[in-house]
C-alpha atoms as a PDB file:
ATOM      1  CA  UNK A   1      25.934 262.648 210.348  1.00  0.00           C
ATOM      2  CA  UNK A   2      29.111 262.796 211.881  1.00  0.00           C
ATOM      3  CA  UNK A   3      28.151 262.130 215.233  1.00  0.00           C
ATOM      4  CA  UNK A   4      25.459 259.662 214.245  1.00  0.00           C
ATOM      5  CA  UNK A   5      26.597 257.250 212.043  1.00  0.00           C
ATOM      6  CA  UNK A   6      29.627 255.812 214.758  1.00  0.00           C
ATOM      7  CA  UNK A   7      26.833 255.439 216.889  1.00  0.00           C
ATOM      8  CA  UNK A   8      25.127 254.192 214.665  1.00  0.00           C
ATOM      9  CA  UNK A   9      27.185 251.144 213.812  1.00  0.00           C
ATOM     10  CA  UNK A  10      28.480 250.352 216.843  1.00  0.00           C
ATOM     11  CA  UNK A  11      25.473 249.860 218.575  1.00  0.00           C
ATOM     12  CA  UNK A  12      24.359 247.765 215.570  1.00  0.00           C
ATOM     13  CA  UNK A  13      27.570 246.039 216.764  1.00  0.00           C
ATOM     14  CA  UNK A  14      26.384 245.649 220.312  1.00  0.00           C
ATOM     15  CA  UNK A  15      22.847 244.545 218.958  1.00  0.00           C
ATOM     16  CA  UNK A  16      24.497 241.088 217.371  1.00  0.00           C
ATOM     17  CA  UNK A  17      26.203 240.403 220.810  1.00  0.00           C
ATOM     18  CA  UNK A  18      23.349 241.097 222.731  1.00  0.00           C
ATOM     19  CA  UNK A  19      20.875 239.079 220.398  1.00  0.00           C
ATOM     20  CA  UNK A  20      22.956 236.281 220.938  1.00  0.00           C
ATOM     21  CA  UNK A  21      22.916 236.360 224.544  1.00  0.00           C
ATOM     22  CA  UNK A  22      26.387 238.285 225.631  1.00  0.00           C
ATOM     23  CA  UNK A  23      26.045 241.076 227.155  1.00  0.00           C
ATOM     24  CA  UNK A  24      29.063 243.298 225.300  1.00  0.00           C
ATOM     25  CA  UNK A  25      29.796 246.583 227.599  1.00  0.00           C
ATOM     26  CA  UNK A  26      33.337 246.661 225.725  1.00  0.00           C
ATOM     27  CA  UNK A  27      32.431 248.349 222.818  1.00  0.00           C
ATOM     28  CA  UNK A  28      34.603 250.940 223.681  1.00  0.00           C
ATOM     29  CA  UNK A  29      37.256 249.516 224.092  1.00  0.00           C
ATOM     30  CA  UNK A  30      37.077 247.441 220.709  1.00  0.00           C
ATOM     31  CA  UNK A  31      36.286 251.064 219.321  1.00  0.00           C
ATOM     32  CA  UNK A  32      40.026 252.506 220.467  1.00  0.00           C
ATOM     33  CA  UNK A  33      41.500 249.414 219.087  1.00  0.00           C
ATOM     34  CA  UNK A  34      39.723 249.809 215.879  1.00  0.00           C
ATOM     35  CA  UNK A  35      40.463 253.429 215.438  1.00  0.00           C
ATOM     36  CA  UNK A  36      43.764 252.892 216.423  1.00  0.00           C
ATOM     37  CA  UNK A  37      44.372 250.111 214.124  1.00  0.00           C
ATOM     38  CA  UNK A  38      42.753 251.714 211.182  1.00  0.00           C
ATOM     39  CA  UNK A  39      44.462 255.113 212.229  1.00  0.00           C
ATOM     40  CA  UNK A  40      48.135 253.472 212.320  1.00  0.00           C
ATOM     41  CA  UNK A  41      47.030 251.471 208.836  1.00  0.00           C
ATOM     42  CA  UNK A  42      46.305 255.235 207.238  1.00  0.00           C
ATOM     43  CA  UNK A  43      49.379 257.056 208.794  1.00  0.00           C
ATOM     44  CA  UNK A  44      51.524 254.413 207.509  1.00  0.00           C
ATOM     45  CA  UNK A  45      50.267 253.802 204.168  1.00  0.00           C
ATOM     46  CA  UNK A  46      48.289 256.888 202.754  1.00  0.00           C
ATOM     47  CA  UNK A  47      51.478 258.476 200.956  1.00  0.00           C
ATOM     48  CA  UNK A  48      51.496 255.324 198.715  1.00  0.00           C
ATOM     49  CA  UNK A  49      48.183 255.511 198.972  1.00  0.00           C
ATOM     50  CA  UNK A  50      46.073 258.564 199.072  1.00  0.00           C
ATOM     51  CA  UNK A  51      42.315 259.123 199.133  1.00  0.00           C
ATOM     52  CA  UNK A  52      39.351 256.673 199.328  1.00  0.00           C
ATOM     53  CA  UNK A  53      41.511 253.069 198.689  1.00  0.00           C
ATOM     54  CA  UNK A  54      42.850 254.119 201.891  1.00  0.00           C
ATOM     55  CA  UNK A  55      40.143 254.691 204.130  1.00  0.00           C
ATOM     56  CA  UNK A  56      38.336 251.305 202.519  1.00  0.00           C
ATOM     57  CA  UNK A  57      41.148 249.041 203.087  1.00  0.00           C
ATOM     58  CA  UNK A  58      41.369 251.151 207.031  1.00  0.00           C
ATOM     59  CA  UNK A  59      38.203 250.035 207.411  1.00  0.00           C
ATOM     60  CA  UNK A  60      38.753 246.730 206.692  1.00  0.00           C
ATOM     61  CA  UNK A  61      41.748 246.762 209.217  1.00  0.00           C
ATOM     62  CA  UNK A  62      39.663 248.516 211.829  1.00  0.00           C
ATOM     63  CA  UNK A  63      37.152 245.520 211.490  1.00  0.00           C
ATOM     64  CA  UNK A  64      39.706 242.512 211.806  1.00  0.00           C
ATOM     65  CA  UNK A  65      40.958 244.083 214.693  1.00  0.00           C
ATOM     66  CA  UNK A  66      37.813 244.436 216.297  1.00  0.00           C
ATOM     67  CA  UNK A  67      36.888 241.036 215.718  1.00  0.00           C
ATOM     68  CA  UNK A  68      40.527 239.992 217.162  1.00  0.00           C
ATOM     69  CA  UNK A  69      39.709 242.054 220.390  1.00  0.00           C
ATOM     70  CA  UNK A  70      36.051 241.053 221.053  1.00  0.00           C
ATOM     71  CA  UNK A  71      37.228 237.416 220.944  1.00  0.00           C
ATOM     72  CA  UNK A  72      38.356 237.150 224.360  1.00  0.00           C
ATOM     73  CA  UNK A  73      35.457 238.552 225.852  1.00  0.00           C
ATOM     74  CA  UNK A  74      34.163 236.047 223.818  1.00  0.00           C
ATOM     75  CA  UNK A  75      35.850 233.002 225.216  1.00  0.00           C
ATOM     76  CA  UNK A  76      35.492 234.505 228.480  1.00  0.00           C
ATOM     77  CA  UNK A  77      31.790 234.871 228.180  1.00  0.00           C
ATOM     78  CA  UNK A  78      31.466 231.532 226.487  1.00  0.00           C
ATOM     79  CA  UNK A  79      33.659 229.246 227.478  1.00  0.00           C
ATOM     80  CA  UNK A  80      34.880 229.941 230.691  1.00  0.00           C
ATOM     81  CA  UNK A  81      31.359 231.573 231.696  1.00  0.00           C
ATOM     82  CA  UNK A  82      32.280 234.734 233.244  1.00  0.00           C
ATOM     83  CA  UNK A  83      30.800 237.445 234.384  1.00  0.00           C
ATOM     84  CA  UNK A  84      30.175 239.143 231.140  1.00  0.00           C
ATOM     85  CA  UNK A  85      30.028 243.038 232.672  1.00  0.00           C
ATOM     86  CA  UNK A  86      33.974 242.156 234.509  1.00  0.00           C
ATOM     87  CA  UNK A  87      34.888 240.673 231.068  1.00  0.00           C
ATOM     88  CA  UNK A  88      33.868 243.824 229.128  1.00  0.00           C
ATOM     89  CA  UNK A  89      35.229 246.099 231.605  1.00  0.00           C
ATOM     90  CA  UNK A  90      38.800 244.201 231.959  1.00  0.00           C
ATOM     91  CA  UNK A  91      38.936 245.039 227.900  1.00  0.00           C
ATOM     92  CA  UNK A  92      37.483 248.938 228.193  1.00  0.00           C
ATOM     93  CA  UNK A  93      40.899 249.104 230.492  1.00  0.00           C
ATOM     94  CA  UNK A  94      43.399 247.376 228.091  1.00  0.00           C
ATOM     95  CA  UNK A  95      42.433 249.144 225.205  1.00  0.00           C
ATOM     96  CA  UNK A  96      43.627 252.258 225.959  1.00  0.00           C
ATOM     97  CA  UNK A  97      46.230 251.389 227.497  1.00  0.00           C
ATOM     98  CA  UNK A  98      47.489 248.999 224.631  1.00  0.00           C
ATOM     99  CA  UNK A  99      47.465 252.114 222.234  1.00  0.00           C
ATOM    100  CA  UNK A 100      49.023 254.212 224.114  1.00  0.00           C
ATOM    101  CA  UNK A 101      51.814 251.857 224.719  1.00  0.00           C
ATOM    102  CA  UNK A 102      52.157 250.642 221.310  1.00  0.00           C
ATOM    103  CA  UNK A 103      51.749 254.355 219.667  1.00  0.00           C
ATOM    104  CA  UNK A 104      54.847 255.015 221.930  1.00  0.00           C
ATOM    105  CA  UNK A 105      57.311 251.868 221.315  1.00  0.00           C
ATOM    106  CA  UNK A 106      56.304 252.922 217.249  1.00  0.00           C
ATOM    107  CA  UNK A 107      56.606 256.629 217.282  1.00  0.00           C
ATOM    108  CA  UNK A 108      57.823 258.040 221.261  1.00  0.00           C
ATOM    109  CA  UNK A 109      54.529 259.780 221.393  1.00  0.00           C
ATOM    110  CA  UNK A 110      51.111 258.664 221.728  1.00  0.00           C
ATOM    111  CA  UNK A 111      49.345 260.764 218.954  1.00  0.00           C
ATOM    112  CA  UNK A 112      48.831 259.345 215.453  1.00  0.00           C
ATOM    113  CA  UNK A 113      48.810 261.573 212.971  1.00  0.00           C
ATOM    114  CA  UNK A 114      47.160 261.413 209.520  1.00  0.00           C
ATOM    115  CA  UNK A 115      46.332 263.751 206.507  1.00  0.00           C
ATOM    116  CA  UNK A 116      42.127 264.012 205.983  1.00  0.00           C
ATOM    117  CA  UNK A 117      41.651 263.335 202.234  1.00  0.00           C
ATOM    118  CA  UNK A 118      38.483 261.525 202.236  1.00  0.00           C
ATOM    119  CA  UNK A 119      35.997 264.201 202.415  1.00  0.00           C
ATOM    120  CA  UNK A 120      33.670 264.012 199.065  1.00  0.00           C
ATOM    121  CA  UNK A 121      32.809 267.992 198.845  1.00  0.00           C
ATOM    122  CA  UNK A 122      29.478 267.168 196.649  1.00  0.00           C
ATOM    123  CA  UNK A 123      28.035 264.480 195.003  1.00  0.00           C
ATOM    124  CA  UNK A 124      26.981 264.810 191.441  1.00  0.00           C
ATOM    125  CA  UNK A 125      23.432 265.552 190.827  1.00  0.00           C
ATOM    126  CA  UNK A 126      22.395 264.507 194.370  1.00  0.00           C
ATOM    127  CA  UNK A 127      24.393 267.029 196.316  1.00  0.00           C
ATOM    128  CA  UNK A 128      22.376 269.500 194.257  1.00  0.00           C
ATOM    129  CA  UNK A 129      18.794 268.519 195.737  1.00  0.00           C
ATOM    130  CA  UNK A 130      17.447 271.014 198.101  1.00  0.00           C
ATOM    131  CA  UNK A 131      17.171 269.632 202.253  1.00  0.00           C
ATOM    132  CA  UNK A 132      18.751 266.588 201.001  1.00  0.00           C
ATOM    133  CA  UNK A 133      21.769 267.500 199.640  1.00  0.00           C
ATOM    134  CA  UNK A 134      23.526 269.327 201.892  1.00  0.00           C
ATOM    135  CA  UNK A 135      22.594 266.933 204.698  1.00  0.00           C
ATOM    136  CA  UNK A 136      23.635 263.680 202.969  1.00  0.00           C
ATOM    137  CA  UNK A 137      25.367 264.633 199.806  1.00  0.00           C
ATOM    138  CA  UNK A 138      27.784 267.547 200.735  1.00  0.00           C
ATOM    139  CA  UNK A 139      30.799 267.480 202.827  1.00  0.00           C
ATOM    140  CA  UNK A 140      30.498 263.851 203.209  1.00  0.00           C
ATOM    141  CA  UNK A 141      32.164 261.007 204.049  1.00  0.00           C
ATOM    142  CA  UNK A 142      31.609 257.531 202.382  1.00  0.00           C
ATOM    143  CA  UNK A 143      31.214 256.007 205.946  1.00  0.00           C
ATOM    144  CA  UNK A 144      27.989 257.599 205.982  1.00  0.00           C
ATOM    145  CA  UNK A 145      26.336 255.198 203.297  1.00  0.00           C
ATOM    146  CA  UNK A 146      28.252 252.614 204.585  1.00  0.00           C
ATOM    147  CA  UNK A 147      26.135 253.112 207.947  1.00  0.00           C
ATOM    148  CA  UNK A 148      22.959 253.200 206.000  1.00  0.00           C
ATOM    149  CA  UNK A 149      23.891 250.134 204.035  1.00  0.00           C
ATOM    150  CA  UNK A 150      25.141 248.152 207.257  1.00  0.00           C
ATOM    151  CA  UNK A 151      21.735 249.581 208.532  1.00  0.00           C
ATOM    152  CA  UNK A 152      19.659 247.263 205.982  1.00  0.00           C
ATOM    153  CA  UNK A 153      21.981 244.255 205.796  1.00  0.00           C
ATOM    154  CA  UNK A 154      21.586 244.247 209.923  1.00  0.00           C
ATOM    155  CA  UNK A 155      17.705 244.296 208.987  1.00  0.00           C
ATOM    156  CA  UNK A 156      17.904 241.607 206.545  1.00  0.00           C
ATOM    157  CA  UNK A 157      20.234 239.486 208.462  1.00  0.00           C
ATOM    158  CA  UNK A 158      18.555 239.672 212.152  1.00  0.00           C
ATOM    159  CA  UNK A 159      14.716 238.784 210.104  1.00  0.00           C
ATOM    160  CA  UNK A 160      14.916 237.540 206.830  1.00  0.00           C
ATOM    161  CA  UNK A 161      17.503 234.753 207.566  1.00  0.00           C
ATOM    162  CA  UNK A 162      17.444 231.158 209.407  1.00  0.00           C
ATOM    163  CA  UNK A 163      21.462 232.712 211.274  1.00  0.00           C
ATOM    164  CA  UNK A 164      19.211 235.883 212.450  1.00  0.00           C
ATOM    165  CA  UNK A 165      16.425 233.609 213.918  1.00  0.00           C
ATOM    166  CA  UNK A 166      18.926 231.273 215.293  1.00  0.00           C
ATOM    167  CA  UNK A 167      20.612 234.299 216.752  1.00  0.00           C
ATOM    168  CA  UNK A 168      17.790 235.909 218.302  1.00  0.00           C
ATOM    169  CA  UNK A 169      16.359 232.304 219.311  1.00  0.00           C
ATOM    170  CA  UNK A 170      20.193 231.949 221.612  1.00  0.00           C
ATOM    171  CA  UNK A 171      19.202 235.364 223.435  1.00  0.00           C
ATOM    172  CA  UNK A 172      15.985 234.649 224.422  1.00  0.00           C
ATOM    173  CA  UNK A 173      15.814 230.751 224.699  1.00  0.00           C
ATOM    174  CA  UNK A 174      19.057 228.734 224.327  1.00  0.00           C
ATOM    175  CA  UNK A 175      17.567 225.311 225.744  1.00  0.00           C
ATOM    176  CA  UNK A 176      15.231 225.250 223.051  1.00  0.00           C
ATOM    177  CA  UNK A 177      17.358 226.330 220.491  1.00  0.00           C
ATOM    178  CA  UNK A 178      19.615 223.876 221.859  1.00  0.00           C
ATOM    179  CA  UNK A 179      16.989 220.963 221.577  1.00  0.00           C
ATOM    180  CA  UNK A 180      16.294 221.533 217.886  1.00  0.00           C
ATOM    181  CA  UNK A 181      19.783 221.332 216.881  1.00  0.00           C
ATOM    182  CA  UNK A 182      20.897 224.955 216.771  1.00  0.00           C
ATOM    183  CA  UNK A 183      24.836 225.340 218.398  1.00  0.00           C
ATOM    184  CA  UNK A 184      24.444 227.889 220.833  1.00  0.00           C
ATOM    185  CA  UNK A 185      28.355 228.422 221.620  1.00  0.00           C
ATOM    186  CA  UNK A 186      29.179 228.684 217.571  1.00  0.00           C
ATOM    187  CA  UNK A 187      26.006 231.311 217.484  1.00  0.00           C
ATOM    188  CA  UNK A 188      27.091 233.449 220.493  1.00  0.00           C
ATOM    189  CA  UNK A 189      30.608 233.466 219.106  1.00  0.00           C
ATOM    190  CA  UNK A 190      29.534 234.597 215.842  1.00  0.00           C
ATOM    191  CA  UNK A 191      27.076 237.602 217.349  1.00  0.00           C
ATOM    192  CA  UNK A 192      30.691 238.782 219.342  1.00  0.00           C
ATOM    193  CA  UNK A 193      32.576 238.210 216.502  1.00  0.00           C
ATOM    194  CA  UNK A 194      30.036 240.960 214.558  1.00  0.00           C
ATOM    195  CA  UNK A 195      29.826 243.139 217.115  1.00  0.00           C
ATOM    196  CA  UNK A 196      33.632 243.466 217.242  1.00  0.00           C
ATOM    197  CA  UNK A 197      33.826 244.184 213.696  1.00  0.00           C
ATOM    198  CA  UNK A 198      31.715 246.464 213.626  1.00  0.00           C
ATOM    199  CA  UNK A 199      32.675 248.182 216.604  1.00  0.00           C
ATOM    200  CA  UNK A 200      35.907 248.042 215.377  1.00  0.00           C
ATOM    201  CA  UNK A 201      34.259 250.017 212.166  1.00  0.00           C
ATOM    202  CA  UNK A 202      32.461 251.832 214.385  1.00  0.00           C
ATOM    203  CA  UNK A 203      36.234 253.715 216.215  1.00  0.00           C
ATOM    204  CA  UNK A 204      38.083 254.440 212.634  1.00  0.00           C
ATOM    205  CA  UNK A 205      34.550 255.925 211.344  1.00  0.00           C
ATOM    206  CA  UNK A 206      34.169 258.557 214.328  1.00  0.00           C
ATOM    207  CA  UNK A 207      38.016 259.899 213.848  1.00  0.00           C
ATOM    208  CA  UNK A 208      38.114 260.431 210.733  1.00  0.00           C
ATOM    209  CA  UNK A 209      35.867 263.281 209.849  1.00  0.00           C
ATOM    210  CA  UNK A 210      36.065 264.734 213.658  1.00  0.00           C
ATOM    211  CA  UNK A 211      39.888 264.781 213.796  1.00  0.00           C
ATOM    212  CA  UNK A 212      43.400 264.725 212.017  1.00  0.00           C
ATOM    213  CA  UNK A 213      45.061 262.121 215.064  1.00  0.00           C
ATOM    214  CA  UNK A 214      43.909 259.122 217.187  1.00  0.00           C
ATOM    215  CA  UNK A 215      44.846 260.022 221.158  1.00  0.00           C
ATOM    216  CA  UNK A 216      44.289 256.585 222.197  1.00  0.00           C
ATOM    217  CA  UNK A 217      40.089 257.875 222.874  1.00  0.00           C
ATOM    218  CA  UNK A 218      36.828 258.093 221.033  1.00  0.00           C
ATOM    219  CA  UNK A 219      35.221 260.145 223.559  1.00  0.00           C
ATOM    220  CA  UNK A 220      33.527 257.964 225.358  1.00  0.00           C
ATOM    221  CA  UNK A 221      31.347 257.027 222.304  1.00  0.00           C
ATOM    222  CA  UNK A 222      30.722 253.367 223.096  1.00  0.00           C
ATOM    223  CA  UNK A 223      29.249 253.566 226.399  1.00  0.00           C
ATOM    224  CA  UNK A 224      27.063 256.372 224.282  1.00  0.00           C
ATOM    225  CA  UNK A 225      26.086 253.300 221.841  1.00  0.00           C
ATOM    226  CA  UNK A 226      25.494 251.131 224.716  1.00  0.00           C
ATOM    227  CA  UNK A 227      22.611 253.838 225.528  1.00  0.00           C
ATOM    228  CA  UNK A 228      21.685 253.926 221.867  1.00  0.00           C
ATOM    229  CA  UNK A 229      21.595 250.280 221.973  1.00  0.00           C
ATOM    230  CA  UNK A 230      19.016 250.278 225.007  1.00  0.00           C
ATOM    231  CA  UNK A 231      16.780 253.193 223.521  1.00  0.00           C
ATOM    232  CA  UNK A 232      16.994 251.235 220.663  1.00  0.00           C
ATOM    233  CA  UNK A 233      15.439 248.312 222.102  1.00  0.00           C
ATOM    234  CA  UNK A 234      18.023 246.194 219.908  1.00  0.00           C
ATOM    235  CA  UNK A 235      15.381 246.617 216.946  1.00  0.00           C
ATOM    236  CA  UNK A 236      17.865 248.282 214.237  1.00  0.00           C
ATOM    237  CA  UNK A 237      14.972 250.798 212.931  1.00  0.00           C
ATOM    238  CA  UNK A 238      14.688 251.945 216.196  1.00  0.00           C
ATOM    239  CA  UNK A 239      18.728 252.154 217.117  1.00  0.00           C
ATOM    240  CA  UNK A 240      18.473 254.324 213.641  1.00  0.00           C
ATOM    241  CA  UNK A 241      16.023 256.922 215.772  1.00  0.00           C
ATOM    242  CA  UNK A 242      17.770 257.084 218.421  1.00  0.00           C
ATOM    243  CA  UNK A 243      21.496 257.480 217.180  1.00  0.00           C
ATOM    244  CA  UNK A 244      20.194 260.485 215.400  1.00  0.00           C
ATOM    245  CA  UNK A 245      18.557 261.505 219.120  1.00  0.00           C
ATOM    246  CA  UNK A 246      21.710 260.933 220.552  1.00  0.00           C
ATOM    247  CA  UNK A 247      24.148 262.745 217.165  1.00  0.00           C
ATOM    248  CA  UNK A 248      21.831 266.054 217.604  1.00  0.00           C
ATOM    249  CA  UNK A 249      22.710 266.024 221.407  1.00  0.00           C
ATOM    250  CA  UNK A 250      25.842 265.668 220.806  1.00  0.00           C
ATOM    251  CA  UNK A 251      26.124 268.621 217.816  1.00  0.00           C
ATOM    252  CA  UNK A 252      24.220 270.432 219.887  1.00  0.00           C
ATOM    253  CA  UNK A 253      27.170 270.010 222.550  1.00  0.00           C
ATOM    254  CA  UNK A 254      29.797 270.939 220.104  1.00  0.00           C
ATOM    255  CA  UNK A 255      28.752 273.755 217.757  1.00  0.00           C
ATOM    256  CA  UNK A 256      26.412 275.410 219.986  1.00  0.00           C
ATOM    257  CA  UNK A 257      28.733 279.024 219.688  1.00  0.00           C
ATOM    258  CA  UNK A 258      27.926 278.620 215.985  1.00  0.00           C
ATOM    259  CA  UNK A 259      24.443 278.895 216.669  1.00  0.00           C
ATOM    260  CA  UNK A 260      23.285 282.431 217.523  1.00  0.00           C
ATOM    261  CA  UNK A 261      20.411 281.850 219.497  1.00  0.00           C
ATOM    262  CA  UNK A 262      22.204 279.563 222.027  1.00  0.00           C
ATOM    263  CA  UNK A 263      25.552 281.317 222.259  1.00  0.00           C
ATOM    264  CA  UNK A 264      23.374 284.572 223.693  1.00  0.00           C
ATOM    265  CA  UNK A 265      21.586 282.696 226.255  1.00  0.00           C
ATOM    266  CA  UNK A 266      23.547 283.109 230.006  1.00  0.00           C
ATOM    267  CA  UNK A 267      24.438 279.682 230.034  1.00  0.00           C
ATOM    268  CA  UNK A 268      28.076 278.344 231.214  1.00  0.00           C
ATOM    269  CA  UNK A 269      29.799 275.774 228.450  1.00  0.00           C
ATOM    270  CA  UNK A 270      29.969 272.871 230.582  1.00  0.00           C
ATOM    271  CA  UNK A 271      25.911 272.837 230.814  1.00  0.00           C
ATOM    272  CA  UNK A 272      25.948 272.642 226.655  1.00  0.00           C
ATOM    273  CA  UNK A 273      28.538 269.870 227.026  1.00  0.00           C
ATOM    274  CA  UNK A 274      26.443 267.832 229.614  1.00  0.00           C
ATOM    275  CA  UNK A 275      24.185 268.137 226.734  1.00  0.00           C
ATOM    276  CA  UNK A 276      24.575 264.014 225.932  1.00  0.00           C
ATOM    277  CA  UNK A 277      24.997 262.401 228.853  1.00  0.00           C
ATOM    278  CA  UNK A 278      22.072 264.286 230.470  1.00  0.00           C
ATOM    279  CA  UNK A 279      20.238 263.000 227.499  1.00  0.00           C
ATOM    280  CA  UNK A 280      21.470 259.102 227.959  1.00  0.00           C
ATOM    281  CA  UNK A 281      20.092 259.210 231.368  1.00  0.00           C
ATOM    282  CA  UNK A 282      16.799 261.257 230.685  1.00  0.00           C
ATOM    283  CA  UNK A 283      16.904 258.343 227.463  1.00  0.00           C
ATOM    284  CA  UNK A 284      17.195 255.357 229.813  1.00  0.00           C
ATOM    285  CA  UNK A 285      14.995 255.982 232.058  1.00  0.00           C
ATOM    286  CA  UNK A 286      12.390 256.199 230.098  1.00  0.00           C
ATOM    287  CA  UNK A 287      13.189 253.632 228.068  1.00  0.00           C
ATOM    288  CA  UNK A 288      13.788 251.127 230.862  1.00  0.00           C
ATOM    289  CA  UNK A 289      10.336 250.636 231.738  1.00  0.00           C
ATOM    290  CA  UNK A 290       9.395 249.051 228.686  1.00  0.00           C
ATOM    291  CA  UNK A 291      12.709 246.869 228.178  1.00  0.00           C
ATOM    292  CA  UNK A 292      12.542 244.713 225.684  1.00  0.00           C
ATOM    293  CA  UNK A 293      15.890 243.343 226.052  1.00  0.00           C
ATOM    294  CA  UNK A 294      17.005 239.261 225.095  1.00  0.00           C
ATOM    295  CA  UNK A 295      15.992 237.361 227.841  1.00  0.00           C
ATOM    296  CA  UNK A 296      19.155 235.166 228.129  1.00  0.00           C
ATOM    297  CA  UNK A 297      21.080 238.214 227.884  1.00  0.00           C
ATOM    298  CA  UNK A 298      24.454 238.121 230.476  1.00  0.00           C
ATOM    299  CA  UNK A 299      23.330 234.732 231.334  1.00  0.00           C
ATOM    300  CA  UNK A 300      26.192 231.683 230.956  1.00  0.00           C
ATOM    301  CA  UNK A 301      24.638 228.974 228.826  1.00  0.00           C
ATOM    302  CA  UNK A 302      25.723 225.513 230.581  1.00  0.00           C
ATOM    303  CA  UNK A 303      25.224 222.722 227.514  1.00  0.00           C
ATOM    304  CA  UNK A 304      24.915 219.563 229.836  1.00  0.00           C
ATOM    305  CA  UNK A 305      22.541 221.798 232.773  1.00  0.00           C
ATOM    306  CA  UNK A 306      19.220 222.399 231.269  1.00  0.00           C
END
């Protein structure tokens, strides 16, 4: 779960963009300023207070501040009709940059510091059911319901509502969407707007159970979404399968001394820790034959050239 659910929600994140017709390769750089945002928000504020009000309100901060970053690429992509993959790239380089140099003029060093008190040991009654339990209920973190909730209001949003057809309608055909009415510039900003929050979400929610300090990284966990996203095939159900695909590769990558069977077999560490990105390619390239990606996607929409 810990590995899963970050990638969970950010590539639910990069699913809105993408939907709407911007391509968003900058989810990890909205991740670092997320987590760093979120991180700073804890550090400074968890001795007044401690435990879950904390992380909530972190969250919250983590999200703002991912909204506040993917804007730009936003305008860029909108607006001044860019090339979305330089856009996304030009903010994957700031972001780490800006924390670093921030964490620095705040504290002289670029670690961030904070005290882990939002584990939840058990749940009552349901950490007790066999299977179950111990995978969702024990040692958990409320940012793993909150990806399972995100999970079905993503679902409900994308199909059930007129803003999730209009959305999906701006990423495949914005003329016609366009010629019934539908404001294909308000619609694209909104799907970057999403994916920033919850990209921003996405950052705070894989440092806090895998670490006690933000470096200014998240391992390299966006361009990991950006795979889930594809194996996905931006259908949320299907991002679900594959962020799990992609968390078991990467526990496998991890914890794989704890696990007796592997540790004995002659195999060198680094193979175990190729473990991921072996699987992202192995991933995409089967995946990319049967693309079912927004048509419109990474393509300016010019209002007065149709």
């Amino acid at each position: 779960m810990f590995f899963s659910i970050p990638l969970l929600i950010v590539a639910l994140g990069g699913m809105f963009a993408e939907r709407s017709g911007i391509l968003n390769i900058a989810l990890e750089g909205i991740m670092i300023i997320g987590a760093f945002c979120g991180i700073l928000f804890i550090h400074t504020y968890q001795a007044a207070l401690p435990g879950q009000p904390a992380l909530l309100l972190a969250i919250l901060v983590a999200a703002a501040s991912g909204v506040l970053a993917a804007l730009p690429h936003a305008y860029a992509s909108v607006h001044l009709k860019a090339n979305q993959i330089i856009s996304g790239t030009a903010l994957n380089m700031f972001a780490p940059a800006f924390a670093i140099y921030t964490a620095r003029m705040l504290r002289t060093v670029q670690q961030i510091p904070f005290i882990n008190q939002f584990r939840i040991d058990t749940v009552p009654f349901l950490g007790d059911l066999p299977v179950i339990g111990p995978l969702f209920f024990q040692r958990s973190y409320i940012t793993t319901y909150m990806g399972f909730i995100l999970l079905v209001i993503s679902w409900v949003v994308l199909y059930k509502t007129s803003f999730g057809l209009r959305l999906r309608a701006c990423g495949e055909h914005p003329q016609a969407a366009d010629s019934v009415g539908v404001n294909v510039y308000a619609l694209r900003y909104a799907g970057v707007a999403i994916s920033g929050a919850l990209a921003g979400m996405g950052g705070l929610v894989f440092i806090i159970p895998t670490s006690t300090n933000f470096n200014a990284t998240v391992s390299g966990y966006g361009f990991l979404a950006l795979a889930v996203l594809i194996f996905g095939q931006w259908r949320p159900w299907r991002i679900l399968g594959a962020a799990f695909f992609f968390g078991l590769m990467k526990t496998v990558a991890s914890s794989y001394s704890g696990i007796s069977f592997l540790s004995s077999l002659p195999i060198n560490s680094t193979v175990y820790k190729m473990i991921p990105y072996l699987a992202t390619l192995v991933a995409l390239a089967y995946s990319s034959q049967s693309s079912m990606a927004p048509r419109a996607g990474g393509v300016p929409y010019d209002k007065g050239n149709r």
